[in-house]
Protein backbone atom coordinates (compact mmCIF):
# COMPACT_ATOMS: atom_id res chain seq x y z
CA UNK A 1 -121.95 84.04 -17.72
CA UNK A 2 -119.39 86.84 -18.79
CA UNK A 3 -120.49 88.72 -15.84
CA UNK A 4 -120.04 85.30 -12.86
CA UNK A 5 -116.00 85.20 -15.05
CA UNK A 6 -115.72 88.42 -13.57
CA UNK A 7 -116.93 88.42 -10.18
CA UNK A 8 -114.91 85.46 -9.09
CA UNK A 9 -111.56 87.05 -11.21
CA UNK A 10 -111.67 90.08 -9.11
CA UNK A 11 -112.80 88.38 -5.82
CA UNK A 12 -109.91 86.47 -6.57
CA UNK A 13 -107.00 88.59 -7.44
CA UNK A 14 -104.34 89.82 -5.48
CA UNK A 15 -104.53 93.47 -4.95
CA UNK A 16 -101.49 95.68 -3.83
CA UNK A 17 -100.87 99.70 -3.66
CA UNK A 18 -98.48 100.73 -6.68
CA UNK A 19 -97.29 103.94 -7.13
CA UNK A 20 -98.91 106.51 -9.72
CA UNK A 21 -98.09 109.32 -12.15
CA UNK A 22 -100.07 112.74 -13.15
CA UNK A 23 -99.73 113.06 -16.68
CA UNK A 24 -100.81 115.84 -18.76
CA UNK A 25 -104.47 116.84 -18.73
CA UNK A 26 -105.00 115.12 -15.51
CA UNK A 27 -105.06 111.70 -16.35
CA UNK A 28 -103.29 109.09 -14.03
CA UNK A 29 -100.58 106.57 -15.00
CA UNK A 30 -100.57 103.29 -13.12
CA UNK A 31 -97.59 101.46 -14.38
CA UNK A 32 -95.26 98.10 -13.73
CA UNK A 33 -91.64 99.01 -12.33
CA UNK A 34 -90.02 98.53 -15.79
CA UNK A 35 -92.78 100.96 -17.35
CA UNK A 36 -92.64 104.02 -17.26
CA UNK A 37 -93.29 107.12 -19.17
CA UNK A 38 -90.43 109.95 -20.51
CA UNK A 39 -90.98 113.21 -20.36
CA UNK A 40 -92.41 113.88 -23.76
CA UNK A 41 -95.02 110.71 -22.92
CA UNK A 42 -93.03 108.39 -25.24
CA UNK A 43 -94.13 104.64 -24.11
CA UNK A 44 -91.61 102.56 -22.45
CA UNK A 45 -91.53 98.72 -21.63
CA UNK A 46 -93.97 97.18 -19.24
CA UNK A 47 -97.54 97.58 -18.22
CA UNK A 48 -99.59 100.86 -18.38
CA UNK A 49 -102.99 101.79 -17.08
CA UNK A 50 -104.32 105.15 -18.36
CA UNK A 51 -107.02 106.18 -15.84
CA UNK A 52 -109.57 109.13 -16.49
CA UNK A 53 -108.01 110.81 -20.26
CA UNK A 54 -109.55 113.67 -20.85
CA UNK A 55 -107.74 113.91 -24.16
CA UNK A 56 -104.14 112.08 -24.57
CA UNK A 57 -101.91 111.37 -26.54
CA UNK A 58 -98.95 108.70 -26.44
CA UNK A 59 -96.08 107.53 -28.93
CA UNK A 60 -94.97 104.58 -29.32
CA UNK A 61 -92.05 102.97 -31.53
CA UNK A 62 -95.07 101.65 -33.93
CA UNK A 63 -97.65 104.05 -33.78
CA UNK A 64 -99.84 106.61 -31.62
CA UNK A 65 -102.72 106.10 -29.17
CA UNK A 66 -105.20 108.66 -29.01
CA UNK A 67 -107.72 108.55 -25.97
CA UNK A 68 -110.73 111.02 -25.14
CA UNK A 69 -112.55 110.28 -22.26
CA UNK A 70 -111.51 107.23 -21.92
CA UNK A 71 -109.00 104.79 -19.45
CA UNK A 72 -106.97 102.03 -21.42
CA UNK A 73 -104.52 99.43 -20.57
CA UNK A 74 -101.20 99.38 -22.55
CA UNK A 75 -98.28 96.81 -22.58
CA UNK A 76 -95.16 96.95 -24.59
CA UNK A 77 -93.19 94.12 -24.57
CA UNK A 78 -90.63 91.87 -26.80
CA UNK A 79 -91.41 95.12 -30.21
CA UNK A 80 -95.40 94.20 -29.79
CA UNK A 81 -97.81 96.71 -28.30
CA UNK A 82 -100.94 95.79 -26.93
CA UNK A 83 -104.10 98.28 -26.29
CA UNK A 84 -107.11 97.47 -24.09
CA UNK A 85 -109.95 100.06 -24.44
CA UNK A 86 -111.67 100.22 -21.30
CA UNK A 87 -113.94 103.39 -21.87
CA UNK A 88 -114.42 106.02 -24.36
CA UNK A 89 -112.91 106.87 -27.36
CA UNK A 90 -109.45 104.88 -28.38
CA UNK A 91 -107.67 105.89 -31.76
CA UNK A 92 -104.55 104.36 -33.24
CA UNK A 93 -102.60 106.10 -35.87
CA UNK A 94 -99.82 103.42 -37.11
CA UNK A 95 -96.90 104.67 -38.49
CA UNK A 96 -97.67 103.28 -41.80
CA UNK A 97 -101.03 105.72 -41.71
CA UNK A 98 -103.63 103.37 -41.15
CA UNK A 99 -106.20 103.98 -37.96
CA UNK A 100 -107.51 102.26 -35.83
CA UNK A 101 -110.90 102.58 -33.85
CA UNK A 102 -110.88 100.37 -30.73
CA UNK A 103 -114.54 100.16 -28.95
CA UNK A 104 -114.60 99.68 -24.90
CA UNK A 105 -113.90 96.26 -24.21
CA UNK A 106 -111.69 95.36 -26.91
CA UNK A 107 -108.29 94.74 -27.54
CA UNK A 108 -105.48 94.61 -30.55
CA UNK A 109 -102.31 94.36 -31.03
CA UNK A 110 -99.37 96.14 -33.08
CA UNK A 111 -95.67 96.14 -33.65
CA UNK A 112 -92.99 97.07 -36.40
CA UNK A 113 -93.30 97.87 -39.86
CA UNK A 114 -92.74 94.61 -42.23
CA UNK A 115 -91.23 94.24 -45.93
CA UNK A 116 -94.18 95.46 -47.46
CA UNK A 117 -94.14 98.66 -45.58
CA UNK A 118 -97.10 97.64 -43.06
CA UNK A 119 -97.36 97.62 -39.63
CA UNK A 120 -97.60 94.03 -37.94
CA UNK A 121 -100.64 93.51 -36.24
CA UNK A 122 -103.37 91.33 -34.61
CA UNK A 123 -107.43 91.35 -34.72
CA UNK A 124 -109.67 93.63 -33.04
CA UNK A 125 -111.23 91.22 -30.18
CA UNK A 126 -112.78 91.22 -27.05
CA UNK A 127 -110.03 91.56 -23.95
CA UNK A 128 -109.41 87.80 -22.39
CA UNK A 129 -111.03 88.61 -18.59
CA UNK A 130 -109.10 85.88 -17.11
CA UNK A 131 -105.58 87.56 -18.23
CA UNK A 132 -106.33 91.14 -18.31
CA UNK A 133 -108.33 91.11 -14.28
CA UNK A 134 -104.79 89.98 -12.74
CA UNK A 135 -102.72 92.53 -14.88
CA UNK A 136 -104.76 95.38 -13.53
CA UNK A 137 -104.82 94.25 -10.03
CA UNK A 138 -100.69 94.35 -10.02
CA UNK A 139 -101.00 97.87 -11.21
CA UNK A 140 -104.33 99.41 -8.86
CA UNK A 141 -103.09 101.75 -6.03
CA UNK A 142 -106.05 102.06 -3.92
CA UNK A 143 -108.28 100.31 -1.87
CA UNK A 144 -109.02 97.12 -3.11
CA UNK A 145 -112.41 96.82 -2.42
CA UNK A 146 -112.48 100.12 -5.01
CA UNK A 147 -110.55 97.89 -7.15
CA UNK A 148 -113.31 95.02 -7.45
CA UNK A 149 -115.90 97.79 -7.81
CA UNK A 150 -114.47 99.37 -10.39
CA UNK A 151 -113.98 96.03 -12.35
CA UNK A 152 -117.85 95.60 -12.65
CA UNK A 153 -118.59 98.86 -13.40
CA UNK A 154 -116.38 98.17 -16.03
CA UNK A 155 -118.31 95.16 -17.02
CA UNK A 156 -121.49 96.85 -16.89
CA UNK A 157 -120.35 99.39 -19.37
CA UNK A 158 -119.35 97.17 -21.88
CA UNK A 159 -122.83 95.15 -21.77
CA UNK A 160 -122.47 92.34 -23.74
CA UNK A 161 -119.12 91.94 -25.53
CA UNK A 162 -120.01 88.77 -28.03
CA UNK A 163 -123.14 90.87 -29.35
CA UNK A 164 -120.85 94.10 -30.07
CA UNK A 165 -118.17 92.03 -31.60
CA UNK A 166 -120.47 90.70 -33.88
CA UNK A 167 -121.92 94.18 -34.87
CA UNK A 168 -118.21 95.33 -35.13
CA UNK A 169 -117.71 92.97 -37.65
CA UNK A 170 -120.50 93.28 -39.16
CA UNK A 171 -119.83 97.03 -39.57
CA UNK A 172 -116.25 96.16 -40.59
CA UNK A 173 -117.66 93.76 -43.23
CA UNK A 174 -120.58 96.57 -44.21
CA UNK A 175 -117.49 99.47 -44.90
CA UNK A 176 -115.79 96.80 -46.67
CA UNK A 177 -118.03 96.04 -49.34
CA UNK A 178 -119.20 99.83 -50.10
CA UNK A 179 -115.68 101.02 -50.35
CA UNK A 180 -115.69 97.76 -52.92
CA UNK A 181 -118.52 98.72 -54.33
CA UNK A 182 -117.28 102.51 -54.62
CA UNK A 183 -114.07 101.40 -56.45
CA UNK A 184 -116.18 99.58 -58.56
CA UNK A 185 -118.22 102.12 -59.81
CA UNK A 186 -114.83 104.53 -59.92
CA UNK A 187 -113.65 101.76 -62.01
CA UNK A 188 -117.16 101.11 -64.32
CA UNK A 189 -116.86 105.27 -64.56
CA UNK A 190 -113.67 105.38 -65.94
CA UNK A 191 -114.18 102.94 -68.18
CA UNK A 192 -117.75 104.23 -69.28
CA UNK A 193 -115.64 108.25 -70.22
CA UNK A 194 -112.64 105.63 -72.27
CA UNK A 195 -115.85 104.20 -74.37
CA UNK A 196 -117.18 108.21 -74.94
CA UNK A 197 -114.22 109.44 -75.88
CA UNK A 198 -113.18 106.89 -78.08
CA UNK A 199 -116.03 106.86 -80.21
CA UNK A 200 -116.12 111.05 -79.79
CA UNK A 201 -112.78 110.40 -81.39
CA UNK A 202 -114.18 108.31 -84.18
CA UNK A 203 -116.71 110.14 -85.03
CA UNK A 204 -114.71 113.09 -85.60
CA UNK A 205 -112.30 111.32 -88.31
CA UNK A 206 -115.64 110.34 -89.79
CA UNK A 207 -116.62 113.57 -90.01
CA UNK A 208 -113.24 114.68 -91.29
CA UNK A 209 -113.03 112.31 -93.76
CA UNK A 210 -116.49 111.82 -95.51
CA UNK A 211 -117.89 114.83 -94.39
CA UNK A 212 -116.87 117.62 -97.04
């Protein structure tokens, strides 16, 4: 069904030539006229499109991306930054030091640090077709025809997106519990030495006491 969504999006969508960038490493920057990319690859506003990343890297006000291999979507708009993952591997390091792993076909969202010293941010989730298709086509600059080819291929890569969100989470729910579990036990362990060395301790008053 996923795959018929697709077809008639990109059949659909109106295509026009934008202009590109070379970044570093070779990888190409397809962007929106308000976005664009400083010299030392700091993320400004509007819509990116990341195209064949050997290895990158890219700052923005909340946090890193890190791609290898890989082509992602970007948009920064209104302090919220949003990350597609299109192919290969997609890290986020937020500036409050957690990571993020985003698999290919999946998007989040992030944006300033709150009260509690956290970054804002959304769910891991599989990228909405029907709003991410058009947002591409305003930024493709080639052929169409390449354009519509290069959205299935996209599509066949990431397979079936409802059965890999459901072993991400399951995953995410699997990590959860053993580092639970391990924190437990940490816990049970440190507890466990307290009881030793307490009675350690009372044995040696006994001893000191009664034991001449």
């Amino acid at each position: 069904m996923r795959m018929i969504i697709l077809f008639f999006l990109v059949m659909s969508v109106d295509v026009q030539v934008k202009a590109a960038g070379q970044l570093s490493g070779g990888a190409q920057h397809l962007h929106s006229d308000a976005g664009l990319i400083s010299g030392d690859d700091l993320l400004l506003s509007g819509d990116h499109w990341f195209r064949n990343t050997k290895k990158y890297s890219l700052q923005t006000p909340y946090g890193e991306i890190n791609s290898s291999h890989g082509d992602f979507f970007v948009r920064y708009e209104y302090k919220r930054v949003t990350v597609v993952n299109h192919l290969g591997e997609l890290k986020i390091t937020l500036r409050d030091g957690n990571v993020i792993q985003v698999p290919p076909g999946f998007e989040i969202w992030f944006s300033e640090i709150n009260k509690a010293k956290k970054n804002m941010m959304g769910f891991i989730k599989p990228v909405e077709l029907r709003e991410h298709v058009p947002a591409l086509a305003k930024l493709w600059n080639q052929d169409p025809k390449v354009f519509k080819a290069e959205m299935l291929k996209l599509q066949s890569h990431w397979g079936d997106r409802q059965t890999s969100a459901a072993n991400y989470y399951k995953g995410l729910a699997q990590r959860k519990i053993a580092s639970v579990q391990k924190e437990e036990g940490r816990v049970q362990s440190l507890k466990q030495r307290e009881i030793n060395r307490r009675e350690a301790n009372r044995k040696l008053m006994f001893e000191r006491t009664f034991g001449r």
